[in-house]
N, C-alpha and C. Protein backbone atom coordinates (compact mmCIF):
# COMPACT_ATOMS: atom_id res chain seq x y z
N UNK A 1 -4.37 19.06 18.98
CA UNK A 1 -3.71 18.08 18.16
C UNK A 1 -2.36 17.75 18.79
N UNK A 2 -2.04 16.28 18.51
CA UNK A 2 -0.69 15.91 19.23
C UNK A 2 0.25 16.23 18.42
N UNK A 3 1.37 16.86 18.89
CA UNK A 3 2.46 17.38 18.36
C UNK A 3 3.54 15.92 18.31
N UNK A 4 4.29 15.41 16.53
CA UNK A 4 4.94 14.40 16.65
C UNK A 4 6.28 14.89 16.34
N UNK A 5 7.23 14.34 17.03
CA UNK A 5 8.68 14.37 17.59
C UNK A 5 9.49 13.70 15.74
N UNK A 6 9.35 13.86 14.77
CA UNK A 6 10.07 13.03 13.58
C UNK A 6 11.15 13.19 13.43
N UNK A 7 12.22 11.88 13.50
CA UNK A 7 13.24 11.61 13.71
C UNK A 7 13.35 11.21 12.06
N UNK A 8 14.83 11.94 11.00
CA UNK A 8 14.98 11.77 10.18
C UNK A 8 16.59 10.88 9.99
N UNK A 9 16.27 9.63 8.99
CA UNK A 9 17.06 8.83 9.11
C UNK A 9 17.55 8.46 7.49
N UNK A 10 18.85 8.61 7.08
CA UNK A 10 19.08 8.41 5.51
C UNK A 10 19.42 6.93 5.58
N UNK A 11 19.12 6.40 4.64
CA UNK A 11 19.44 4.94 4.27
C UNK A 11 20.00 4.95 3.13
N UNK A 12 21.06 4.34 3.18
CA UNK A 12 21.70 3.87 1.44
C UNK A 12 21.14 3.11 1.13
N UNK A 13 20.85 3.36 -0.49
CA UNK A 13 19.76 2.72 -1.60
C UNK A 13 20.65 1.46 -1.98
N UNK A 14 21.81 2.05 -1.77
CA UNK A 14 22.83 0.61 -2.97
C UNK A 14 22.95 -0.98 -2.18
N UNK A 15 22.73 -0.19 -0.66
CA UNK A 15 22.71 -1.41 0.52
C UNK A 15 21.27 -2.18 0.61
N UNK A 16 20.07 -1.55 -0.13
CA UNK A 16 18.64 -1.84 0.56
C UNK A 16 17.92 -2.36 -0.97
N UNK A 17 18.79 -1.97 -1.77
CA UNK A 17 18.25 -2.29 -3.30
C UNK A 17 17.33 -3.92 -3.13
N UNK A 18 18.24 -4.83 -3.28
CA UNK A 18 17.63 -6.28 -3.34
C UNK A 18 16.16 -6.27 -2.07
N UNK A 19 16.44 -5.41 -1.36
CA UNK A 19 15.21 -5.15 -0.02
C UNK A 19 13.95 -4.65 -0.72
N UNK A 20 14.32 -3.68 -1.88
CA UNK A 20 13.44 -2.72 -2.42
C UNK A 20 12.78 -3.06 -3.50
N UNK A 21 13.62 -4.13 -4.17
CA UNK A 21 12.98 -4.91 -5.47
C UNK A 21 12.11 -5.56 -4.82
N UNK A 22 12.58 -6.48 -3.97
CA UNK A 22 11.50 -7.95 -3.35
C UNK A 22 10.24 -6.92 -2.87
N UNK A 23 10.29 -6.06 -2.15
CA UNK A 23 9.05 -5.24 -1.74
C UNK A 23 7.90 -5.01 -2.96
N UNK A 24 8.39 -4.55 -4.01
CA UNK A 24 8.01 -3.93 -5.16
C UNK A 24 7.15 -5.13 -5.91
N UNK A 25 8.28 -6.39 -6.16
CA UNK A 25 7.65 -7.35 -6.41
C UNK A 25 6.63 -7.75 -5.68
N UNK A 26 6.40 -8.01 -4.50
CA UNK A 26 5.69 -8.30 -3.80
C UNK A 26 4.12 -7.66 -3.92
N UNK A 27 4.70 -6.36 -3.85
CA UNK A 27 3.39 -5.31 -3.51
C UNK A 27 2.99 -5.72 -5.43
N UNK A 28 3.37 -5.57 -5.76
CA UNK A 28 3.19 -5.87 -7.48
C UNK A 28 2.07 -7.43 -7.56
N UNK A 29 2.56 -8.38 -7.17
CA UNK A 29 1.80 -9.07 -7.29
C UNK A 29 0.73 -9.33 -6.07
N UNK A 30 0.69 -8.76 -5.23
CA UNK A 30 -0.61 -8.75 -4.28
C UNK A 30 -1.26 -7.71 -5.06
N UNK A 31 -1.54 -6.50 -5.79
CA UNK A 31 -2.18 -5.92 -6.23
C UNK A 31 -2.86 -6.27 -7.23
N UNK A 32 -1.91 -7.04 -8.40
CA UNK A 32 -2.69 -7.95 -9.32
C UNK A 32 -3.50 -9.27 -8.35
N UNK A 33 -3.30 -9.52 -7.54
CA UNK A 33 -4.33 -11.02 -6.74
C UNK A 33 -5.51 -10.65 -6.52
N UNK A 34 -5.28 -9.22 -5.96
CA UNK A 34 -6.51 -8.07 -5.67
C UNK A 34 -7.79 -7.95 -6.06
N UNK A 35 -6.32 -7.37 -8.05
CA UNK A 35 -7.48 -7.20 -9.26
C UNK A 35 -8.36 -8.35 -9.62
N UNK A 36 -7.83 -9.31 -9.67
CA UNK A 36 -8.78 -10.47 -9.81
C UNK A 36 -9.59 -11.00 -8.87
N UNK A 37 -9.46 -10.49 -7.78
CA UNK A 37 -10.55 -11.28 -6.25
C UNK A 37 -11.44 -10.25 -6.65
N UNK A 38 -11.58 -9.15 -7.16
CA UNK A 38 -12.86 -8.05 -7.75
C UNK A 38 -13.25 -8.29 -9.14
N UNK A 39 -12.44 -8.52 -9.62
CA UNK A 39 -13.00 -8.80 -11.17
C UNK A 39 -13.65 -10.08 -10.94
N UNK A 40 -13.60 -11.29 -10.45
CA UNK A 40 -14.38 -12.25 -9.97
C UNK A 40 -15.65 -12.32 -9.01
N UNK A 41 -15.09 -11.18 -8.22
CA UNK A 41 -16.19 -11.52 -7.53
C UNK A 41 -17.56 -9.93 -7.16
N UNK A 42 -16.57 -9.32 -7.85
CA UNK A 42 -17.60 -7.77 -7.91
C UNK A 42 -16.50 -6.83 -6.75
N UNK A 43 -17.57 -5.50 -6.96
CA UNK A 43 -16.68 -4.61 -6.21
C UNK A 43 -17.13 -4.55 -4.46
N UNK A 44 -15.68 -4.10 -4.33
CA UNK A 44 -15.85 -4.08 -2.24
C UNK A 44 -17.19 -2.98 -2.08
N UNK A 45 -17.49 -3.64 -0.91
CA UNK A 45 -18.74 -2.33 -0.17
C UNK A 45 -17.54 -0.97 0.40
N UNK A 46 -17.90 0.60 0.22
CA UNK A 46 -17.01 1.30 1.13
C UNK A 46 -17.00 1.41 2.18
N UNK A 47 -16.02 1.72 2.50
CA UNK A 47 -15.83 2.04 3.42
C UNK A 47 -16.55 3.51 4.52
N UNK A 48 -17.33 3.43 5.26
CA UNK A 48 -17.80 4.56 6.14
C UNK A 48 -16.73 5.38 6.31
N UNK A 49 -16.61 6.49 6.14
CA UNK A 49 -15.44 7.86 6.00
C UNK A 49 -15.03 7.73 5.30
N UNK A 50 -14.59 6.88 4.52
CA UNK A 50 -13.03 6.48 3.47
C UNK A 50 -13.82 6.59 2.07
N UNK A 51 -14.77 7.32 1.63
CA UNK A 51 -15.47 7.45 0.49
C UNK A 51 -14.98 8.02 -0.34
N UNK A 52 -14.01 9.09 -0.09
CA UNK A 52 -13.34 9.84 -1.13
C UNK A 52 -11.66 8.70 -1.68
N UNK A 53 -11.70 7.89 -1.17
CA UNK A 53 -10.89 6.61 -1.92
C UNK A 53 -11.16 5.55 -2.89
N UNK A 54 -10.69 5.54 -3.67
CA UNK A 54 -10.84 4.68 -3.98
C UNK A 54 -10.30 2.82 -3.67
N UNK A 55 -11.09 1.89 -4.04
CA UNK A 55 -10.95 0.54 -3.42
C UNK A 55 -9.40 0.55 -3.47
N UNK A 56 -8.55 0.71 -4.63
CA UNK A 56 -7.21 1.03 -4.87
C UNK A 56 -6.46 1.76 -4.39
N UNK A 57 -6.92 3.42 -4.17
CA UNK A 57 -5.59 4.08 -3.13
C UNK A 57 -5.97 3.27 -1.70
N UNK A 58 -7.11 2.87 -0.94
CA UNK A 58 -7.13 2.11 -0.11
C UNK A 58 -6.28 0.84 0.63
N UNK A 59 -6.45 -0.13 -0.78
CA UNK A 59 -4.98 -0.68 -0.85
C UNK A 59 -3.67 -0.52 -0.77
N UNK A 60 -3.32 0.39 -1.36
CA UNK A 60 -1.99 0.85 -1.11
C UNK A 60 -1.79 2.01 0.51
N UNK A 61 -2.48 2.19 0.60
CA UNK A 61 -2.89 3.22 1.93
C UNK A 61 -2.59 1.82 3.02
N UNK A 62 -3.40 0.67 2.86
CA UNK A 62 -3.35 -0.29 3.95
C UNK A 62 -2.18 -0.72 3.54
N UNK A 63 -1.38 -1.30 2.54
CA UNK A 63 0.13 -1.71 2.61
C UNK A 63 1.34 -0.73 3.28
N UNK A 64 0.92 0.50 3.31
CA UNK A 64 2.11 1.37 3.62
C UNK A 64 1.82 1.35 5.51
N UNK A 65 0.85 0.82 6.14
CA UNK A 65 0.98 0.41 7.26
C UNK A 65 1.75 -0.78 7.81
């Protein structure tokens, strides 16, 4: 296994706030666009390996990339 080098970096919250809302919002309403592209149209096929996820932690799993 590759051994990773993690470089730890503090950020002030009071400077990144308006950064952190718009994110939130964001991720907030792409998740509700989501819910309704499945409630319309049925549920996703799974994913091969990714079976122990659900369609939802999936989602959020692919946004934090």
């Amino acid at each position: 296994m590759k051994e990773l080098n993690i470089i730890s970096i503090q950020v002030n919250g009071a400077t990144t706030l308006g950064e952190n809302i718009a994110d939130n919002g964001g991720l907030h309403a792409a998740l509700e666009a989501y819910r309704k592209v499945i409630a319309k149209n049925g549920p996703e096929p799974r994913l091969p390996g990714m079976e122990s996820y659900t369609p939802e932690q999936l989602f959020f799993i692919a946004s934090a990339t």
